[in-house]
C-alpha atoms as a PDB file:
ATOM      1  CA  UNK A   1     122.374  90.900  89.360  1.00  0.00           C
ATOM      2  CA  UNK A   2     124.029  91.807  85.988  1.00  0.00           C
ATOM      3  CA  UNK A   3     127.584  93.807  85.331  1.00  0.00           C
ATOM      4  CA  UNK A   4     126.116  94.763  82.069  1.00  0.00           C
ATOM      5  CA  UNK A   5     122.913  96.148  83.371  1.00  0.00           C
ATOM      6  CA  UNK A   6     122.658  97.145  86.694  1.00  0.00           C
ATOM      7  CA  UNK A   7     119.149  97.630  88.570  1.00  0.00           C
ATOM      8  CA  UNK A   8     119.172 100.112  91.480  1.00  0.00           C
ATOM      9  CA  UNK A   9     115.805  99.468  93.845  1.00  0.00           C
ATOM     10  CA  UNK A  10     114.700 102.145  96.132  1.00  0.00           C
ATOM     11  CA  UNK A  11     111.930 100.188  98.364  1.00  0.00           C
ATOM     12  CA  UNK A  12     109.496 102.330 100.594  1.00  0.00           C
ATOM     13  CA  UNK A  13     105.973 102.225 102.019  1.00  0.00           C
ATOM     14  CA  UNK A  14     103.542 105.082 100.592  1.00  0.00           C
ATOM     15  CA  UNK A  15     104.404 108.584 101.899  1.00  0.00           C
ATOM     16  CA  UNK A  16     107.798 107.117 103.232  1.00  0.00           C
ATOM     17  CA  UNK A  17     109.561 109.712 100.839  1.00  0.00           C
ATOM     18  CA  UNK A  18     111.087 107.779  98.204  1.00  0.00           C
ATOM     19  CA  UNK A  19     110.016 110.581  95.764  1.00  0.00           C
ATOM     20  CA  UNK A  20     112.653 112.968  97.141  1.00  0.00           C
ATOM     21  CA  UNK A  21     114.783 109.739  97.257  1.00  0.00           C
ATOM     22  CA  UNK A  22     114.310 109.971  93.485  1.00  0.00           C
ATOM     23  CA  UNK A  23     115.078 113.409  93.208  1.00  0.00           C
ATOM     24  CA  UNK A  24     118.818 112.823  94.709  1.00  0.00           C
ATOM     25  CA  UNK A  25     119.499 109.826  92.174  1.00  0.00           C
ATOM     26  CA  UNK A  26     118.506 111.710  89.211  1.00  0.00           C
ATOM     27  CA  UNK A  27     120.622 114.840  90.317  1.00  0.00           C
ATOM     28  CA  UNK A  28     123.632 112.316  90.928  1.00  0.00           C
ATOM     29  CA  UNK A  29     122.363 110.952  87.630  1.00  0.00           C
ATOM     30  CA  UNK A  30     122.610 114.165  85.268  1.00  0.00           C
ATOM     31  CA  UNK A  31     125.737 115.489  87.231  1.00  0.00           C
ATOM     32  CA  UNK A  32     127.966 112.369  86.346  1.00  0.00           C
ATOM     33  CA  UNK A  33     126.668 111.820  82.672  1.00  0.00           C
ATOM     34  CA  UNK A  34     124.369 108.480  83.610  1.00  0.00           C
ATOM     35  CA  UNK A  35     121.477 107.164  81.843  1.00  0.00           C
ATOM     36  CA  UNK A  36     118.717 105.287  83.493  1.00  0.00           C
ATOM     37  CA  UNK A  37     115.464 104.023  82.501  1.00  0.00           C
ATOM     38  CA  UNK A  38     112.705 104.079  85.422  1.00  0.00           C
ATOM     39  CA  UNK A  39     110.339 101.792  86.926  1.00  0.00           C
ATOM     40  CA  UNK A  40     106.964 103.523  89.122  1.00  0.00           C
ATOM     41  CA  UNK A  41     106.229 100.898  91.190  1.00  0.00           C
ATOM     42  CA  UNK A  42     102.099 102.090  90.900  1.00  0.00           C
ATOM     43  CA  UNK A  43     102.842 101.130  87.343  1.00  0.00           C
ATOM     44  CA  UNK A  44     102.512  97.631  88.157  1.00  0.00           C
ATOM     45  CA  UNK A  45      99.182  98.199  89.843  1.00  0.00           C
ATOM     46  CA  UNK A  46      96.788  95.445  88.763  1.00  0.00           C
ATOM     47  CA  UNK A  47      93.855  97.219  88.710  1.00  0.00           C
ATOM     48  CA  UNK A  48      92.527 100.812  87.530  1.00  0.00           C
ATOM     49  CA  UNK A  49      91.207 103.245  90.244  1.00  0.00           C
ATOM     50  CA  UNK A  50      87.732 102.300  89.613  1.00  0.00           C
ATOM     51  CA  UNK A  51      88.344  98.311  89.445  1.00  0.00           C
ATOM     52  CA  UNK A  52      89.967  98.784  92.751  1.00  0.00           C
ATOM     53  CA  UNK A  53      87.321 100.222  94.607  1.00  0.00           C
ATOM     54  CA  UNK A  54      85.075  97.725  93.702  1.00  0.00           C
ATOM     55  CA  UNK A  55      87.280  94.815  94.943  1.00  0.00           C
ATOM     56  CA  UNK A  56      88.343  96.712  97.965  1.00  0.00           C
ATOM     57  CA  UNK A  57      84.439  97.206  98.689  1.00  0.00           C
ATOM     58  CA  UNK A  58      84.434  93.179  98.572  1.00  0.00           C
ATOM     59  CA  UNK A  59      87.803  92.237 100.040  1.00  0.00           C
ATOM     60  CA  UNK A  60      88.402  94.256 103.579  1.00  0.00           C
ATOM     61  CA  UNK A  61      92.399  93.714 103.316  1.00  0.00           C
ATOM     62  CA  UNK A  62      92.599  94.047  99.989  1.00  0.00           C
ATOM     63  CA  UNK A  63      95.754  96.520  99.406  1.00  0.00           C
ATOM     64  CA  UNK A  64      98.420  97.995  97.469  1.00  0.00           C
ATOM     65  CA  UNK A  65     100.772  96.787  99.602  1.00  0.00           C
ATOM     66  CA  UNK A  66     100.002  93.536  99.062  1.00  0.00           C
ATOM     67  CA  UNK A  67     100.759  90.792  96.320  1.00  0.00           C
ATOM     68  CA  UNK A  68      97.094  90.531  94.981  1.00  0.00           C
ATOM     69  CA  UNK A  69      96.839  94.128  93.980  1.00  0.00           C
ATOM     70  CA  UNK A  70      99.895  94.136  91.841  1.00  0.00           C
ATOM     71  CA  UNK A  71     101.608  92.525  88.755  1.00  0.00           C
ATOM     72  CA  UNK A  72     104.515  91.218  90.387  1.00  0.00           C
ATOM     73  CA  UNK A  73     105.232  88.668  88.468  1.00  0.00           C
ATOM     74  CA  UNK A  74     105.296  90.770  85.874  1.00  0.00           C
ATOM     75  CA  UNK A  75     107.460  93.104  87.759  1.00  0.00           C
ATOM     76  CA  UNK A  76     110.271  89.888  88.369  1.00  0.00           C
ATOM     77  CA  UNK A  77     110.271  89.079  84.882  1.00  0.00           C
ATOM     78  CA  UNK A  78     110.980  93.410  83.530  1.00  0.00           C
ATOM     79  CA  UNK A  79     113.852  93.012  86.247  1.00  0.00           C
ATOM     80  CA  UNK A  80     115.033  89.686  84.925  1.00  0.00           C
ATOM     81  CA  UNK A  81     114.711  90.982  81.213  1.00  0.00           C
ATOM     82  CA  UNK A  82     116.483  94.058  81.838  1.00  0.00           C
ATOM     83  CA  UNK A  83     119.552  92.365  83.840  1.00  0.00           C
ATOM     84  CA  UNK A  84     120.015  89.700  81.079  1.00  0.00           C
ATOM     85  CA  UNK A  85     119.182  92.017  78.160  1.00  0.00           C
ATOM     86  CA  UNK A  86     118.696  95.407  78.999  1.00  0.00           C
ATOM     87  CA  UNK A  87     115.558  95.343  77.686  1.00  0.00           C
ATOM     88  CA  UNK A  88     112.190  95.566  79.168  1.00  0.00           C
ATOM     89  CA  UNK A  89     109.039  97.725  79.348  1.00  0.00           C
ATOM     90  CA  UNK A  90     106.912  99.978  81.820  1.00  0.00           C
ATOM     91  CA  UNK A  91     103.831 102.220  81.600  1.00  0.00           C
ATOM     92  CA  UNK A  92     102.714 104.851  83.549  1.00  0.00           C
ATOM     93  CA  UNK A  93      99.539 105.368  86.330  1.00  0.00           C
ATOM     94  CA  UNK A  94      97.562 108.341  85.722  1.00  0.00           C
ATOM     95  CA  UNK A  95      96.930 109.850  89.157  1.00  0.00           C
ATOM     96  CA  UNK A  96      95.604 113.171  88.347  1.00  0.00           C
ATOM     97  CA  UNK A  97      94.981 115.817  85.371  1.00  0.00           C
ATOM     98  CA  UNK A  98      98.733 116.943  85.013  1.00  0.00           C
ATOM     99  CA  UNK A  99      99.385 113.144  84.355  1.00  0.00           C
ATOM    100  CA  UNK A 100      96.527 113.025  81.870  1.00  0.00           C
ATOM    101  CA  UNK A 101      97.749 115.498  80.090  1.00  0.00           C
ATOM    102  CA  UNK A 102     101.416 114.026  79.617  1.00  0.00           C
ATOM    103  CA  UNK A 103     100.371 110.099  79.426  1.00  0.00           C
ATOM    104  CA  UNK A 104      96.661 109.979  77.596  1.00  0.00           C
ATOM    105  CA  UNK A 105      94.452 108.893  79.201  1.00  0.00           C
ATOM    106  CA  UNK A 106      91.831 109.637  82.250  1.00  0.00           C
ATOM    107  CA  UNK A 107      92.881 109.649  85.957  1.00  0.00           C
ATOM    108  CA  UNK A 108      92.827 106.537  88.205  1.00  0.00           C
ATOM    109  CA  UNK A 109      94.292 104.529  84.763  1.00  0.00           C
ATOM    110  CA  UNK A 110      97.134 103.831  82.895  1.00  0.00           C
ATOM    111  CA  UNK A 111      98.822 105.244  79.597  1.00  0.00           C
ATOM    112  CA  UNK A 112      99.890 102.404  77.038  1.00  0.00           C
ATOM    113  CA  UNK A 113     102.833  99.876  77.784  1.00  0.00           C
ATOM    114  CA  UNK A 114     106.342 101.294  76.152  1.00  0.00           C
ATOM    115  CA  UNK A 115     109.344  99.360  75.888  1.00  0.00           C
ATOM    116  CA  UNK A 116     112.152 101.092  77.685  1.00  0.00           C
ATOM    117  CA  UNK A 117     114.856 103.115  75.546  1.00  0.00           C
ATOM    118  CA  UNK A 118     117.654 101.119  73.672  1.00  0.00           C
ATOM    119  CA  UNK A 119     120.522 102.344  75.360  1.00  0.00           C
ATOM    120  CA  UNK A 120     120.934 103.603  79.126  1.00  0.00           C
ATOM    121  CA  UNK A 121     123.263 102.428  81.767  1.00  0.00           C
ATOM    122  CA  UNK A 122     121.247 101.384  84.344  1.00  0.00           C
ATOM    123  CA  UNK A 123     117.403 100.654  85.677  1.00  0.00           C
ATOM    124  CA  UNK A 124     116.181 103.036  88.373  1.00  0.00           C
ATOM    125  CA  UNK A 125     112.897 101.695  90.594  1.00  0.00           C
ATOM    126  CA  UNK A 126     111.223 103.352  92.753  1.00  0.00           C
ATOM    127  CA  UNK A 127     107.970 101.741  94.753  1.00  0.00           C
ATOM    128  CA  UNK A 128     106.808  99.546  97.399  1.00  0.00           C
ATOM    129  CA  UNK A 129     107.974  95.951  95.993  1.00  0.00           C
ATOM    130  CA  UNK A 130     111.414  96.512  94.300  1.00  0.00           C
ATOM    131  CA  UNK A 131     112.909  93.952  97.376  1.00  0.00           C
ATOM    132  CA  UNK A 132     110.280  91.186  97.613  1.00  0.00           C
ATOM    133  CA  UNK A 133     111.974  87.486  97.735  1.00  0.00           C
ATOM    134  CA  UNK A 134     109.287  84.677  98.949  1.00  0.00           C
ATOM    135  CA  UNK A 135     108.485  81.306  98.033  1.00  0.00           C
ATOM    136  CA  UNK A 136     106.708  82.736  94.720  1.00  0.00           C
ATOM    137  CA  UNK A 137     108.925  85.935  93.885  1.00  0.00           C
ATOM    138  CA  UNK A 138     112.559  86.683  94.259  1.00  0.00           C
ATOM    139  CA  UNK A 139     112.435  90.622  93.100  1.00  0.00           C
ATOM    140  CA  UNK A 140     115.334  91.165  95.138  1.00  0.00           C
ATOM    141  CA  UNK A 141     118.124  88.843  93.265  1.00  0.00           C
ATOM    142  CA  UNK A 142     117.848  91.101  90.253  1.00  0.00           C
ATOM    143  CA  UNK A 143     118.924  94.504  91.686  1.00  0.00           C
ATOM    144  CA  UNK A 144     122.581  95.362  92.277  1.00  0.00           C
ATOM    145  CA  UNK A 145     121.755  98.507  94.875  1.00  0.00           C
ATOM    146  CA  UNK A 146     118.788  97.881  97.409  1.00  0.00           C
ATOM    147  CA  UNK A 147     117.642 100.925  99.097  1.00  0.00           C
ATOM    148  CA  UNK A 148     114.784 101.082 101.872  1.00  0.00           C
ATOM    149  CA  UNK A 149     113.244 104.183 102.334  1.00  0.00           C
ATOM    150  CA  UNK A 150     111.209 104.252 105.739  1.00  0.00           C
ATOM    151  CA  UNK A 151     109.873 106.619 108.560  1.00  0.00           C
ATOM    152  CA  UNK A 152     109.027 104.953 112.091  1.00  0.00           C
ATOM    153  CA  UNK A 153     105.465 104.074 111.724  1.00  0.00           C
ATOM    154  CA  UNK A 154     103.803 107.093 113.543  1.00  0.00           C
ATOM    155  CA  UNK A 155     105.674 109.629 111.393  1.00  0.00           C
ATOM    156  CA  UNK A 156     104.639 107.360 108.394  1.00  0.00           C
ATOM    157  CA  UNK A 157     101.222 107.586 109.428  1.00  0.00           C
ATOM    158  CA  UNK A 158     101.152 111.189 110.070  1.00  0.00           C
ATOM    159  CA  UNK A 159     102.275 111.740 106.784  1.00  0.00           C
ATOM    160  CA  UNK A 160     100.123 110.007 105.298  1.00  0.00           C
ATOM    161  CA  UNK A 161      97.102 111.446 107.169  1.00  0.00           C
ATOM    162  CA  UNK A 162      98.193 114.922 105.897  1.00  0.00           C
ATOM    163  CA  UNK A 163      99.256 114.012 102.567  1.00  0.00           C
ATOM    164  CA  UNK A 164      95.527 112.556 101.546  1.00  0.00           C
ATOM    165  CA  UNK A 165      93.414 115.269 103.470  1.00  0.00           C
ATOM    166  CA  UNK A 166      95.692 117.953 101.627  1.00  0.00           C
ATOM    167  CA  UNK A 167      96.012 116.503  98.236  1.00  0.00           C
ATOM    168  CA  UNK A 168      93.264 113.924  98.102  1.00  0.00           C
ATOM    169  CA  UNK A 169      90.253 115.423 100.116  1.00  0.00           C
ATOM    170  CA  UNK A 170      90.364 112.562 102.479  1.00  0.00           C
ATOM    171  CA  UNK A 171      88.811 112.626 105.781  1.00  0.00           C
ATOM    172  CA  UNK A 172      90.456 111.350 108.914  1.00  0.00           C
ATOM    173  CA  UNK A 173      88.461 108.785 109.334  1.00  0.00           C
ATOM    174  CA  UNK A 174      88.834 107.738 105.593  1.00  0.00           C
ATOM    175  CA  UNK A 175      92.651 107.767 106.000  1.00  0.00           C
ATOM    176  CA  UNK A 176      92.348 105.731 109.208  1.00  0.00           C
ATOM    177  CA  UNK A 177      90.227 103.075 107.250  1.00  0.00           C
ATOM    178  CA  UNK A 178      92.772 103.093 104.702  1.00  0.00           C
ATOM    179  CA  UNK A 179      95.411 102.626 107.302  1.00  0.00           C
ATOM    180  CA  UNK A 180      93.876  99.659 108.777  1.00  0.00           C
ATOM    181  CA  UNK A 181      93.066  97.896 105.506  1.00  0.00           C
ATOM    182  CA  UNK A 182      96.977  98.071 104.554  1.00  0.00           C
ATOM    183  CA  UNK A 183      98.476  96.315 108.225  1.00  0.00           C
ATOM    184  CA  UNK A 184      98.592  93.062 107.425  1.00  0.00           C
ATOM    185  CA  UNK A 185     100.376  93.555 103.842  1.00  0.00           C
ATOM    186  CA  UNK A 186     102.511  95.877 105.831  1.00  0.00           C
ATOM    187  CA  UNK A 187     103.333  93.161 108.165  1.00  0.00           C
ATOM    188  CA  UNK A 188     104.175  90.349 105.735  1.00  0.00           C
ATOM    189  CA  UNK A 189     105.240  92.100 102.387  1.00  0.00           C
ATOM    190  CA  UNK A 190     106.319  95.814 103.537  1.00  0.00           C
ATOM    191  CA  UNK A 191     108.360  95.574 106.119  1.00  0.00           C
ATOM    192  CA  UNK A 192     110.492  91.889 105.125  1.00  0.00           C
ATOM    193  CA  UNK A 193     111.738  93.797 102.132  1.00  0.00           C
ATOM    194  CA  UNK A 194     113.595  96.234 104.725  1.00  0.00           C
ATOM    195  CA  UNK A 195     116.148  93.064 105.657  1.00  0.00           C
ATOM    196  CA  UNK A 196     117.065  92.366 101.981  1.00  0.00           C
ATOM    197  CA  UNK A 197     118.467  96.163 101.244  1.00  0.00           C
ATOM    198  CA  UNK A 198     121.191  97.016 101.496  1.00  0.00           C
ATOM    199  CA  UNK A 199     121.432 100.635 102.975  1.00  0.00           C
ATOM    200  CA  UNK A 200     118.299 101.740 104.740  1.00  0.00           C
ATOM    201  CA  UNK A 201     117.326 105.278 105.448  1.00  0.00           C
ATOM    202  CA  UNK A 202     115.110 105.252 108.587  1.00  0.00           C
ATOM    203  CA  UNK A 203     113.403 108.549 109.618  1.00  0.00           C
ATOM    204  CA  UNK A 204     112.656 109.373 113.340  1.00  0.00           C
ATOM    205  CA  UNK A 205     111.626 112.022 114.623  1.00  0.00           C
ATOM    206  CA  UNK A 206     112.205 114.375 117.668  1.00  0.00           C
ATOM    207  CA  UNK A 207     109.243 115.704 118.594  1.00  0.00           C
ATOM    208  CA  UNK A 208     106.268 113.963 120.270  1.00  0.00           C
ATOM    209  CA  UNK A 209     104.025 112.147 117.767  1.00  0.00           C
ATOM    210  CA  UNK A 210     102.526 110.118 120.362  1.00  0.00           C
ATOM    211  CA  UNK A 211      99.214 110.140 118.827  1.00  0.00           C
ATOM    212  CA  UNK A 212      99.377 110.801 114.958  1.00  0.00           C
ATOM    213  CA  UNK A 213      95.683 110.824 114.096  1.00  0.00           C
ATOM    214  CA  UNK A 214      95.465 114.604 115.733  1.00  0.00           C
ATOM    215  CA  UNK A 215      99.140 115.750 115.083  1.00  0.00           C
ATOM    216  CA  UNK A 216      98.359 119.403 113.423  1.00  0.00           C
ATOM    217  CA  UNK A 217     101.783 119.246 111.269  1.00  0.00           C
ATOM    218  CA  UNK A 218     104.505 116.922 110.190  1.00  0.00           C
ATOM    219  CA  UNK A 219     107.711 117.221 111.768  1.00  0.00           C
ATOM    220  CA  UNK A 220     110.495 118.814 110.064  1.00  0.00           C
ATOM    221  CA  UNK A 221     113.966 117.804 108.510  1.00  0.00           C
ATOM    222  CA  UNK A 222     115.220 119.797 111.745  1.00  0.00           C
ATOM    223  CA  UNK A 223     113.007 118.212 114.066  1.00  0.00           C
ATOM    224  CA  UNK A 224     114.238 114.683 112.698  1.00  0.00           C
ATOM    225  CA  UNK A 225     117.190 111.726 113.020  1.00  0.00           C
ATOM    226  CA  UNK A 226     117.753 109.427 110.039  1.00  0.00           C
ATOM    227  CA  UNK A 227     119.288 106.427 111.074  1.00  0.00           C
ATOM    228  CA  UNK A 228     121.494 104.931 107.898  1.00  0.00           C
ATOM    229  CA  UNK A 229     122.024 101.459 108.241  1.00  0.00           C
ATOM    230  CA  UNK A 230     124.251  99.295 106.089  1.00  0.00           C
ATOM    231  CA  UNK A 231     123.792  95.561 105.197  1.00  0.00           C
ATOM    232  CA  UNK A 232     127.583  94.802 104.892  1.00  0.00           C
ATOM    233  CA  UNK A 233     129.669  98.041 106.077  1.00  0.00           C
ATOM    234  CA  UNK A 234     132.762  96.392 104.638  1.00  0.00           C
ATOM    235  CA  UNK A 235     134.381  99.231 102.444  1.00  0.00           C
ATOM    236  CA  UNK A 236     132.092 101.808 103.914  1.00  0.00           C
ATOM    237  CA  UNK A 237     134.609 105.067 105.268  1.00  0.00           C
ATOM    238  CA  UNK A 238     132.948 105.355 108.553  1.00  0.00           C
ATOM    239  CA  UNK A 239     135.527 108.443 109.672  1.00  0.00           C
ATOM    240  CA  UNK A 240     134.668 110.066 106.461  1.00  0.00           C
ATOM    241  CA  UNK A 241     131.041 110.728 106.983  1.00  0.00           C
ATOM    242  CA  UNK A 242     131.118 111.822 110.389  1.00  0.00           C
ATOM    243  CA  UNK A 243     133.713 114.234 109.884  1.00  0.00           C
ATOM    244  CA  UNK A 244     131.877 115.347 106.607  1.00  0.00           C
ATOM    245  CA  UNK A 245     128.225 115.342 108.239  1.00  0.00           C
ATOM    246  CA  UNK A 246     128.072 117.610 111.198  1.00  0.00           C
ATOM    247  CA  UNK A 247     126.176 116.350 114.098  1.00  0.00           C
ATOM    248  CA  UNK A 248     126.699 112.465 113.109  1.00  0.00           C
ATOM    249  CA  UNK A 249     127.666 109.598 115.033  1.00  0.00           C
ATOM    250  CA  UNK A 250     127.657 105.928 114.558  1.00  0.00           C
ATOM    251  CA  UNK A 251     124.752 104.063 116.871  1.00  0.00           C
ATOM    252  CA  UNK A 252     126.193 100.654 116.128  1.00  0.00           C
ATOM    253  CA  UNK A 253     129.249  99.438 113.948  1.00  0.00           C
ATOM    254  CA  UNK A 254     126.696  99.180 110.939  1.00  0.00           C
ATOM    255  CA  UNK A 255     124.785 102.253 111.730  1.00  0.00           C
ATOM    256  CA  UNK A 256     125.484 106.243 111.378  1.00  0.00           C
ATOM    257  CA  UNK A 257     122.830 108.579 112.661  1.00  0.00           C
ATOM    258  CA  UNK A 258     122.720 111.857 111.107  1.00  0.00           C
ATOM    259  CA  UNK A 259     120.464 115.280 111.551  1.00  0.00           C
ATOM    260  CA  UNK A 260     117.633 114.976 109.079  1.00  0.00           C
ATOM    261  CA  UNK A 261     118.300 117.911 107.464  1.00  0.00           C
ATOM    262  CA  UNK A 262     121.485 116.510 106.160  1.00  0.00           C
ATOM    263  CA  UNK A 263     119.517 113.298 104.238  1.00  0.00           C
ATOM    264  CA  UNK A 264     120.379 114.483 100.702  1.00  0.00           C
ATOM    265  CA  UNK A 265     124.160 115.393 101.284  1.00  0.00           C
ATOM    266  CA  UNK A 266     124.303 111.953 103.351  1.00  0.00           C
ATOM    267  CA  UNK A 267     122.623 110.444 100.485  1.00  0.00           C
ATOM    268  CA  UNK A 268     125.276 112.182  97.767  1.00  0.00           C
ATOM    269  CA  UNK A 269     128.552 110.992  99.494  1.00  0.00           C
ATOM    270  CA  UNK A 270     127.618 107.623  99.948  1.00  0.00           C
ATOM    271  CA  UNK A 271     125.226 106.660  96.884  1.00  0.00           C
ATOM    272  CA  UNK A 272     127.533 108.446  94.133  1.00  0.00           C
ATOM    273  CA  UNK A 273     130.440 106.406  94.457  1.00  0.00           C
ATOM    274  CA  UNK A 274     127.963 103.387  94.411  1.00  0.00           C
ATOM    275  CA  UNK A 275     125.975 104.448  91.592  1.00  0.00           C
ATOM    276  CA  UNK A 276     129.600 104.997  89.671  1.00  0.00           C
ATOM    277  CA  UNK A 277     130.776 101.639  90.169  1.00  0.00           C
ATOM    278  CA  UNK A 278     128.078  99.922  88.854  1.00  0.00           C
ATOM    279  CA  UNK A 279     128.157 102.180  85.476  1.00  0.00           C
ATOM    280  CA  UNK A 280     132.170 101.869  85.414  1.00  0.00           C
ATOM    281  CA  UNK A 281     131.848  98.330  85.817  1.00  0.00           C
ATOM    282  CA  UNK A 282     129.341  98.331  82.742  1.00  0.00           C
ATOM    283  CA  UNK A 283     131.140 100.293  80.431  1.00  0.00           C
ATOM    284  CA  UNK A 284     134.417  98.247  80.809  1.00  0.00           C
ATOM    285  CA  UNK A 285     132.407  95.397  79.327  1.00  0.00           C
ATOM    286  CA  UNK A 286     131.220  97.302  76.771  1.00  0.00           C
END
């Protein structure tokens, strides 16, 4: 952790939502006058689209989830740079044609390392590893703000499922082998990141997705809980959020459950007075 440059982590499993996540930050971002630099976790892959496939077709659990398909010690050591110095450097995955267009470079690779910008308050990532700590990485001592991002595991998976046939041209079946590839990372790097946040935004929904390998849509914000649970709820105004966030209530003394449609103004009121004490803390060292 580093009073000079603080590292905010958002943490979630692939179609969890962290994206949107994203979307609050930077609005809280460009509406009180902060600079970040940012960190795409797929950045870090360790292996181009094509590379992958091949070692997938010889490894059966072979993930992006998991340790082997990604540079994390790499990753530890941009954190580490970037809370001692400020300093550090990314690049950029190339999913598709829009990216190839912006980066260089063909789809399923990456565009050129860059070293991040001289001067910014803060280092915003967002991916699936930003709170690993183990007996070979400790990702999670660097960053001042830990955020999980998850959806129970059927709305996760129905997500998914819709995401990759939509966007990706997946089949079912595909998306189901894809699935089962990923559990056991899931199990031992995914979801022991989710006790080293700090505030955790848990989806759940409120319809029946019993079965989410035939579910024809995903639920909605409306048809959803979020369950907001905080590491240490000292400081936290409790009576503040449920009388600001209709249909709230607190689940346990850590815990506030709020309609999912109210996610982003949840996420405003209690990440921007956060996010401002970190950069006020910064600039009174400067």
């Amino acid at each position: 952790m580093s009073a000079l440059h603080p590292i905010i982590s958002v943490t979630g499993s692939s179609g969890a939502g962290t994206t949107s996540v994203r979307n609050t930050f930077e609005q809280i971002f460009r509406r009180e006058s902060v600079t970040a630099v940012y960190i795409e976790g797929d950045a870090f892959h360790s292996m181009d689209r094509a590379t992958m496939r091949k070692a997938m077709a010889a490894e059966p659990t072979l993930s992006h989830f998991g340790e082997r398909a990604n540079l994390l010690a790499e990753l530890e050591a941009v954190f580490r740079s970037y809370a001692e110095s400020g300093r550090g450097r990314t690049r950029h995955y190339i999913h598709d044609r829009s990216d190839a267009e912006r980066w260089g470079g063909a789809p399923g690779t990456f565009s050129a390392w860059e070293e991040f910008a001289e001067e910014s308050d803060l280092l915003f990532y967002e991916g699936l590893h930003g709170a690993v700590h183990n007996e070979r990485l400790n990702i999670a001592q660097y960053a001042d703000l830990k955020i999980g991002v998850v959806p129970v595991i059927n709305l996760e998976w129905i997500q998914k499922l819709h995401r990759d046939r939509a966007t990706r041209g997946y089949s079912t079946e595909a998306v189901t082998d894809v699935i089962l590839r990923r559990m056991p990372d899931y199990v031992n790097v995914i979801c022991p990141q989710f006790t080293n946040t700090d505030i955790n935004f848990q989806r759940i929904p409120t319809v029946d997705t019993s079965n989410p390998f035939i579910a024809r849509w995903i639920p909605t914000a409306d048809e959803s809980m979020v369950v907001i649970r905080f590491r240490d709820p000292k400081g936290i105004d409790f009576p503040y959020l449920i009388s600001m966030i209709a249909g709230s209530f607190m689940s346990r003394a850590n815990s506030v459950v709020i309609p999912g449609g109210k996610l982003d103004l949840a996420m405003q009121l209690i990440l921007t007075p956060m996010i401002l004490q970190l950069v006020e803390r910064r600039r009174r060292l400067l």
